[in-house]
N, C-alpha and C. Protein backbone atom coordinates (compact mmCIF):
# COMPACT_ATOMS: atom_id res chain seq x y z
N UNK A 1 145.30 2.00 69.77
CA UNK A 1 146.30 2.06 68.70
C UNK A 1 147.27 0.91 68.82
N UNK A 2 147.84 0.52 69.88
CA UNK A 2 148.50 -0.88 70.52
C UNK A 2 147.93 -2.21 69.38
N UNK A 3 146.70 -2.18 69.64
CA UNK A 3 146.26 -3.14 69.36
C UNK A 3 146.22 -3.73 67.65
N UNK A 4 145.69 -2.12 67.20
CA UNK A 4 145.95 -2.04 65.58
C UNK A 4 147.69 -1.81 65.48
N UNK A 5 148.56 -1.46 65.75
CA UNK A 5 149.72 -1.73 65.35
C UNK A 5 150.07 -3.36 65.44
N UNK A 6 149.67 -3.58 66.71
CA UNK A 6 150.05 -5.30 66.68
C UNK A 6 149.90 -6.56 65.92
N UNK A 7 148.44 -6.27 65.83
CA UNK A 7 147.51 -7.25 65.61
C UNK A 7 146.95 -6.93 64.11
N UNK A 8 147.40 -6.00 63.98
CA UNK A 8 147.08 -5.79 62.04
C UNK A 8 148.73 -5.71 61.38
N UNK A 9 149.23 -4.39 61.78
CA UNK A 9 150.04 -4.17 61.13
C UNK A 9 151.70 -5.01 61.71
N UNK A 10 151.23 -6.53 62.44
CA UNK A 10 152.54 -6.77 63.12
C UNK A 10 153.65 -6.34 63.51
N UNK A 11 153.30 -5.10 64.02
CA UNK A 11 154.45 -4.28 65.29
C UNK A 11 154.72 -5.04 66.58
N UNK A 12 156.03 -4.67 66.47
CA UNK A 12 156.28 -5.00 68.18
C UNK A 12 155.53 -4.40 69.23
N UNK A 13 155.36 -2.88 69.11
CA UNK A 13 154.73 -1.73 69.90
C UNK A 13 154.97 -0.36 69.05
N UNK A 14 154.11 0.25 69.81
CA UNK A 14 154.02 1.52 69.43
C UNK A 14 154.92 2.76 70.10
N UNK A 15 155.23 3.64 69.57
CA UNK A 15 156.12 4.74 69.92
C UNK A 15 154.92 6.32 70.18
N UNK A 16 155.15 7.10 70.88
CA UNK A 16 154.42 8.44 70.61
C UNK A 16 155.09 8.98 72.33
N UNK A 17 155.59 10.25 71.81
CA UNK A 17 156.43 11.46 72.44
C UNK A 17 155.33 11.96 73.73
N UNK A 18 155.38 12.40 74.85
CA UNK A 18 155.24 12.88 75.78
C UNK A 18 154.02 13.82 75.29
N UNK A 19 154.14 14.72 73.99
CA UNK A 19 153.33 15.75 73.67
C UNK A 19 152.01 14.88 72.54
N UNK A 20 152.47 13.81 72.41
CA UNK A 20 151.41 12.98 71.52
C UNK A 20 150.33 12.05 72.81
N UNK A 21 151.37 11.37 73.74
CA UNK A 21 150.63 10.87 74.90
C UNK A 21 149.73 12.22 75.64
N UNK A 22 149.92 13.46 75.65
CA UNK A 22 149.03 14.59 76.31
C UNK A 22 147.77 14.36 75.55
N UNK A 23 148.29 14.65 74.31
CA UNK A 23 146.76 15.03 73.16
C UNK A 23 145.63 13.77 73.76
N UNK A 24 146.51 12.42 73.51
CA UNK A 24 145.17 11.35 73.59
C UNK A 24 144.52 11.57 75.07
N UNK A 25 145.55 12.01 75.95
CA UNK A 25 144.41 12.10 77.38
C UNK A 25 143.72 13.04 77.12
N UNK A 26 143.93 14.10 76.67
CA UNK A 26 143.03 15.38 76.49
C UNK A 26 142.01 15.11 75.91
N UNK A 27 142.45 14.23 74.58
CA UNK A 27 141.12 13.60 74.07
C UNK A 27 140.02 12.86 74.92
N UNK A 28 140.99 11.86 75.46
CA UNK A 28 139.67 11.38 76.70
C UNK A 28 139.27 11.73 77.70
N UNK A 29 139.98 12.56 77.70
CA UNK A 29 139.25 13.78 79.25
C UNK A 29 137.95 14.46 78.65
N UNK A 30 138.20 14.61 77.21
CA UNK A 30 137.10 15.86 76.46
C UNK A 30 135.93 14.71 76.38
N UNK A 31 136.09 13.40 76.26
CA UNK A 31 134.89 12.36 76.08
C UNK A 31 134.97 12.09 74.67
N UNK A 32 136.36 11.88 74.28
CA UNK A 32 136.20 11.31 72.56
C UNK A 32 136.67 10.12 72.45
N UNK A 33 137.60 9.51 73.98
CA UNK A 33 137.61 8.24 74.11
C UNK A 33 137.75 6.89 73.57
N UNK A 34 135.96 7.08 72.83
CA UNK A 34 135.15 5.71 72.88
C UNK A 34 135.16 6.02 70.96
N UNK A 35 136.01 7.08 70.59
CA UNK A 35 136.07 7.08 69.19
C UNK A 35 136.67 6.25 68.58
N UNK A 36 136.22 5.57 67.33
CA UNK A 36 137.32 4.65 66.65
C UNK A 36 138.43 5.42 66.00
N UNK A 37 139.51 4.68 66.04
CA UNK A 37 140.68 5.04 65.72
C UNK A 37 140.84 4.91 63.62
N UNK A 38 141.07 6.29 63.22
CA UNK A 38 141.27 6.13 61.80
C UNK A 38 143.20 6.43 61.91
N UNK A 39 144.25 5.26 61.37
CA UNK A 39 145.48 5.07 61.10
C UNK A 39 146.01 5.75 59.65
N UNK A 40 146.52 6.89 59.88
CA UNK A 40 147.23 7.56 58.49
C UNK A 40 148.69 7.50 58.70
N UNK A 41 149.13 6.67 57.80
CA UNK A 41 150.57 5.80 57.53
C UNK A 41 150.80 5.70 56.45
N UNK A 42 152.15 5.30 56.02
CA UNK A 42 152.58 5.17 54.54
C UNK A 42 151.56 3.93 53.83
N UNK A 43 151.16 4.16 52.62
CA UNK A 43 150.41 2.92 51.93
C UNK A 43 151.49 1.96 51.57
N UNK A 44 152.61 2.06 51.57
CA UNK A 44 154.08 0.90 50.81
C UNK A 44 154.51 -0.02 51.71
N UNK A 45 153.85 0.04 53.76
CA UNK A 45 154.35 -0.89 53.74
C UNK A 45 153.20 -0.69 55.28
N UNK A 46 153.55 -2.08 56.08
CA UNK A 46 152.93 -1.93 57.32
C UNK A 46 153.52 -1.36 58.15
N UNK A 47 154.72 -1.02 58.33
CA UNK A 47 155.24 -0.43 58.96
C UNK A 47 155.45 1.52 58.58
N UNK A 48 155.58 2.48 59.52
CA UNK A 48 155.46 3.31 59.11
C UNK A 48 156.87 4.10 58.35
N UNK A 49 157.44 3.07 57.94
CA UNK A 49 159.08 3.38 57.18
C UNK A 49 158.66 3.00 55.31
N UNK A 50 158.34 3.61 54.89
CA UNK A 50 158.03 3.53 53.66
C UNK A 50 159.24 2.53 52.55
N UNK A 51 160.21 2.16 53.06
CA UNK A 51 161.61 1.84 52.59
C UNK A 51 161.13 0.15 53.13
N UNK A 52 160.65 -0.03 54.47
CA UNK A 52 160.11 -1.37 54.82
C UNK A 52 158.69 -2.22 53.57
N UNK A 53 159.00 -2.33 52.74
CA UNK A 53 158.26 -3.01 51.76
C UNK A 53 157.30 -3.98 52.49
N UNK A 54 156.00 -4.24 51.81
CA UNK A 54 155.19 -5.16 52.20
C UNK A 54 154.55 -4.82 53.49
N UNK A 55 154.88 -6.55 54.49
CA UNK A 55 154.54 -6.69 55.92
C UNK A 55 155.52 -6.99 56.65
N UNK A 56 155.96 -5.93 57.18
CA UNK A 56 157.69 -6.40 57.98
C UNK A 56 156.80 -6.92 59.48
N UNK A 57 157.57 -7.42 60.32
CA UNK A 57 157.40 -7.76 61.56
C UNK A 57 158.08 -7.31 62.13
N UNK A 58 157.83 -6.77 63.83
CA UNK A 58 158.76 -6.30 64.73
C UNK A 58 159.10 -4.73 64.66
N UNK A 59 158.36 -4.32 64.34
CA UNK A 59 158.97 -2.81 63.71
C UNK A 59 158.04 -1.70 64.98
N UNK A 60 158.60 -0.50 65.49
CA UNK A 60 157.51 0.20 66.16
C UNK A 60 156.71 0.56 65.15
N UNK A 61 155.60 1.33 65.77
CA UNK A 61 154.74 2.13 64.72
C UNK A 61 154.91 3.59 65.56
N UNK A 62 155.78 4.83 65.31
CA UNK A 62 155.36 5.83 65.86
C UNK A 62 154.45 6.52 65.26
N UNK A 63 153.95 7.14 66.25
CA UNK A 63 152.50 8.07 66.47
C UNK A 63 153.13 9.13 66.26
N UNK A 64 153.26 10.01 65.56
CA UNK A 64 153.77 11.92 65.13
C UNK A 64 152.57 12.67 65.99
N UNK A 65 151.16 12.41 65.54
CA UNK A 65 150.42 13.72 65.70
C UNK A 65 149.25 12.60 65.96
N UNK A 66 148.08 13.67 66.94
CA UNK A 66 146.88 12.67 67.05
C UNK A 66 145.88 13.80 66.43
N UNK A 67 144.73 13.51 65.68
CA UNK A 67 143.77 14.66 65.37
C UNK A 67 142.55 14.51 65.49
N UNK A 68 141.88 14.96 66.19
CA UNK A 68 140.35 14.74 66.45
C UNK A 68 139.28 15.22 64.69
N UNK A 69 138.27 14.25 64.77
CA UNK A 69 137.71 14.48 63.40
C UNK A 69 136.63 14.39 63.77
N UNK A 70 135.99 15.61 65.05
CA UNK A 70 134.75 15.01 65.94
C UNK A 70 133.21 15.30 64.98
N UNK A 71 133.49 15.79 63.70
CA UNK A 71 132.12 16.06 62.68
C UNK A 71 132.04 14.90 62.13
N UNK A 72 133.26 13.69 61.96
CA UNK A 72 133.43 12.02 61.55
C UNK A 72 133.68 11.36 62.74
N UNK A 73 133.81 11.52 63.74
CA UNK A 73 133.58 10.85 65.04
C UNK A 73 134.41 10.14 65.17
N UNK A 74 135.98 10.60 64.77
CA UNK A 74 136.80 9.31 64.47
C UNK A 74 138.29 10.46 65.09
N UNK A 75 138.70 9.33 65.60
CA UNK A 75 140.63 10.49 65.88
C UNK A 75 141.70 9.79 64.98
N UNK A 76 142.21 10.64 64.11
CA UNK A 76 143.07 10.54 63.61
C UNK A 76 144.69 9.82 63.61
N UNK A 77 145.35 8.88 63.78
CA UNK A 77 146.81 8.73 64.30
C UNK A 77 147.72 9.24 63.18
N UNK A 78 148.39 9.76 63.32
CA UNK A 78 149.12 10.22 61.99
C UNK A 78 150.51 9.59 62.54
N UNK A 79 151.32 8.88 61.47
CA UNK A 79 152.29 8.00 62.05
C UNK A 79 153.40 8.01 60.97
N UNK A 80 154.41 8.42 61.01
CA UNK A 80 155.65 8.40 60.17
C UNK A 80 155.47 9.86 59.46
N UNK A 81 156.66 9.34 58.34
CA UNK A 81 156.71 11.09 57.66
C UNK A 81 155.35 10.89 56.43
N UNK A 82 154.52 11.56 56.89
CA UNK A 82 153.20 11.24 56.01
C UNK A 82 152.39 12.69 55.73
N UNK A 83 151.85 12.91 54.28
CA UNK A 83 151.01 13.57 53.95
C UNK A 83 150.10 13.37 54.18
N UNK A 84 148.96 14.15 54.88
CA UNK A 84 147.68 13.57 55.16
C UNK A 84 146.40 14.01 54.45
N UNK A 85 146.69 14.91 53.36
CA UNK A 85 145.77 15.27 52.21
C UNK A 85 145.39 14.20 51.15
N UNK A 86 144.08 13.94 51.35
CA UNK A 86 144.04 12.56 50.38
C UNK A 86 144.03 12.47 48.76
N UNK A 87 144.11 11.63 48.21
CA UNK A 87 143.95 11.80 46.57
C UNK A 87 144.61 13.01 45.81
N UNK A 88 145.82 13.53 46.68
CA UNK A 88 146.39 14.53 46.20
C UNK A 88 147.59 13.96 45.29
N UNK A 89 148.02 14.33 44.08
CA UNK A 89 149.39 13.94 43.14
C UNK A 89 150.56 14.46 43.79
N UNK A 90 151.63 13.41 43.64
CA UNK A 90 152.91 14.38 43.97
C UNK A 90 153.35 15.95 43.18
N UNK A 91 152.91 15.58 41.94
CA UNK A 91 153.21 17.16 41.65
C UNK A 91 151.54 17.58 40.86
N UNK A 92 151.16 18.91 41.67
CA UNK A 92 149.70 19.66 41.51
C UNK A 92 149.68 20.13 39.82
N UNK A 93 148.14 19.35 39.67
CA UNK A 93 148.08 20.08 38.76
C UNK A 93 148.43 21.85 38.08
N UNK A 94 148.52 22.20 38.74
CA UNK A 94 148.47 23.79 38.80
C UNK A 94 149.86 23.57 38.06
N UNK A 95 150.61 23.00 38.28
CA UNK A 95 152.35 23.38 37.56
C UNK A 95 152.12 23.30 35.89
N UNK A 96 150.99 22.58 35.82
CA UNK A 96 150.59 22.56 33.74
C UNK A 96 149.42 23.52 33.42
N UNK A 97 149.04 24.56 34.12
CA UNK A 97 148.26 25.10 34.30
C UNK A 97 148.81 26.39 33.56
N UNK A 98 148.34 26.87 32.36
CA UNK A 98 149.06 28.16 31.49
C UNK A 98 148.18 29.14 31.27
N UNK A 99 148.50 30.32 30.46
CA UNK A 99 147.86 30.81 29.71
C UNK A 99 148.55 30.78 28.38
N UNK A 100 148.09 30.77 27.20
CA UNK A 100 148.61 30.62 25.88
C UNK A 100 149.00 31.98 24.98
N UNK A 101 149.53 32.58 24.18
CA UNK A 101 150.33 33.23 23.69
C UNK A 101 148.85 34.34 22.92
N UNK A 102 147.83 33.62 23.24
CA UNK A 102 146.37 34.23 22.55
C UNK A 102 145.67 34.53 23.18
N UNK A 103 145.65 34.28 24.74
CA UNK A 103 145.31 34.22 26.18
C UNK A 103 144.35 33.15 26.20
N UNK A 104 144.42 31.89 25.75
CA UNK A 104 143.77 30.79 26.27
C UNK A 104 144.38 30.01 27.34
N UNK A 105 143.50 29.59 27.91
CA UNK A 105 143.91 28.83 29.43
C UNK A 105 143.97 27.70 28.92
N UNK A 106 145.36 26.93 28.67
CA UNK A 106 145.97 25.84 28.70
C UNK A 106 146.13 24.83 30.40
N UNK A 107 145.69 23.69 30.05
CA UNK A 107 146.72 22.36 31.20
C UNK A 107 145.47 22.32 31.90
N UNK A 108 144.09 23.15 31.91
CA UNK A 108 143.50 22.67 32.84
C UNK A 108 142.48 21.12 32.69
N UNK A 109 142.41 20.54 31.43
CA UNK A 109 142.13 19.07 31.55
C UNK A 109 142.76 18.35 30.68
């Protein structure tokens, strides 16, 4: 993760809490190791501060949560305040989602 914060996303270094450093040994104690690393971070900037526009330099990247995805063979970094449900809208369809005064189901396309 060092390396992809550095060397992609021009971080100084990386940040991750005592209980985030456990998970990754656990991970490589379990033999997931040698998994490539998939990075879930804000899309607005390289840094994981969404307010940092573009490609800032010098910035940490903290690590929040690590997640194993061992059916995709890949561990997860989850880094800043981030949703990790993909292709989801800020507001769900379901809020235009009705029934109509005749009982037709309105909002669903």
């Amino acid at each position: 993760m060092r390396t992809i914060a550095t060397d992609v996303y021009g971080a100084a270094d990386i940040a991750a809490d005592a209980k985030v450093r456990r998970q990754i040994r656990e991970l490589q104690d379990s033999g997931y190791g040698h998994f490539p690393i998939c990075v879930a971070k804000t899309q607005y900037s390289f840094s994981t501060d969404a307010a940092l526009r573009g490609a800032p330099s010098g910035h940490m990247v903290t690590i929040r949560e690590v997640r194993l995805a061992a059916g995709a063979e890949f561990i997860v970094m989850v880094c800043g305040d981030i949703m990790t449900m993909p292709g989801l809208p800020k507001v769900p369809s379901s809020n235009v989602i009705d029934v109509s005064a005749d009982g037709q189901i309105v909002g669903l396309f």
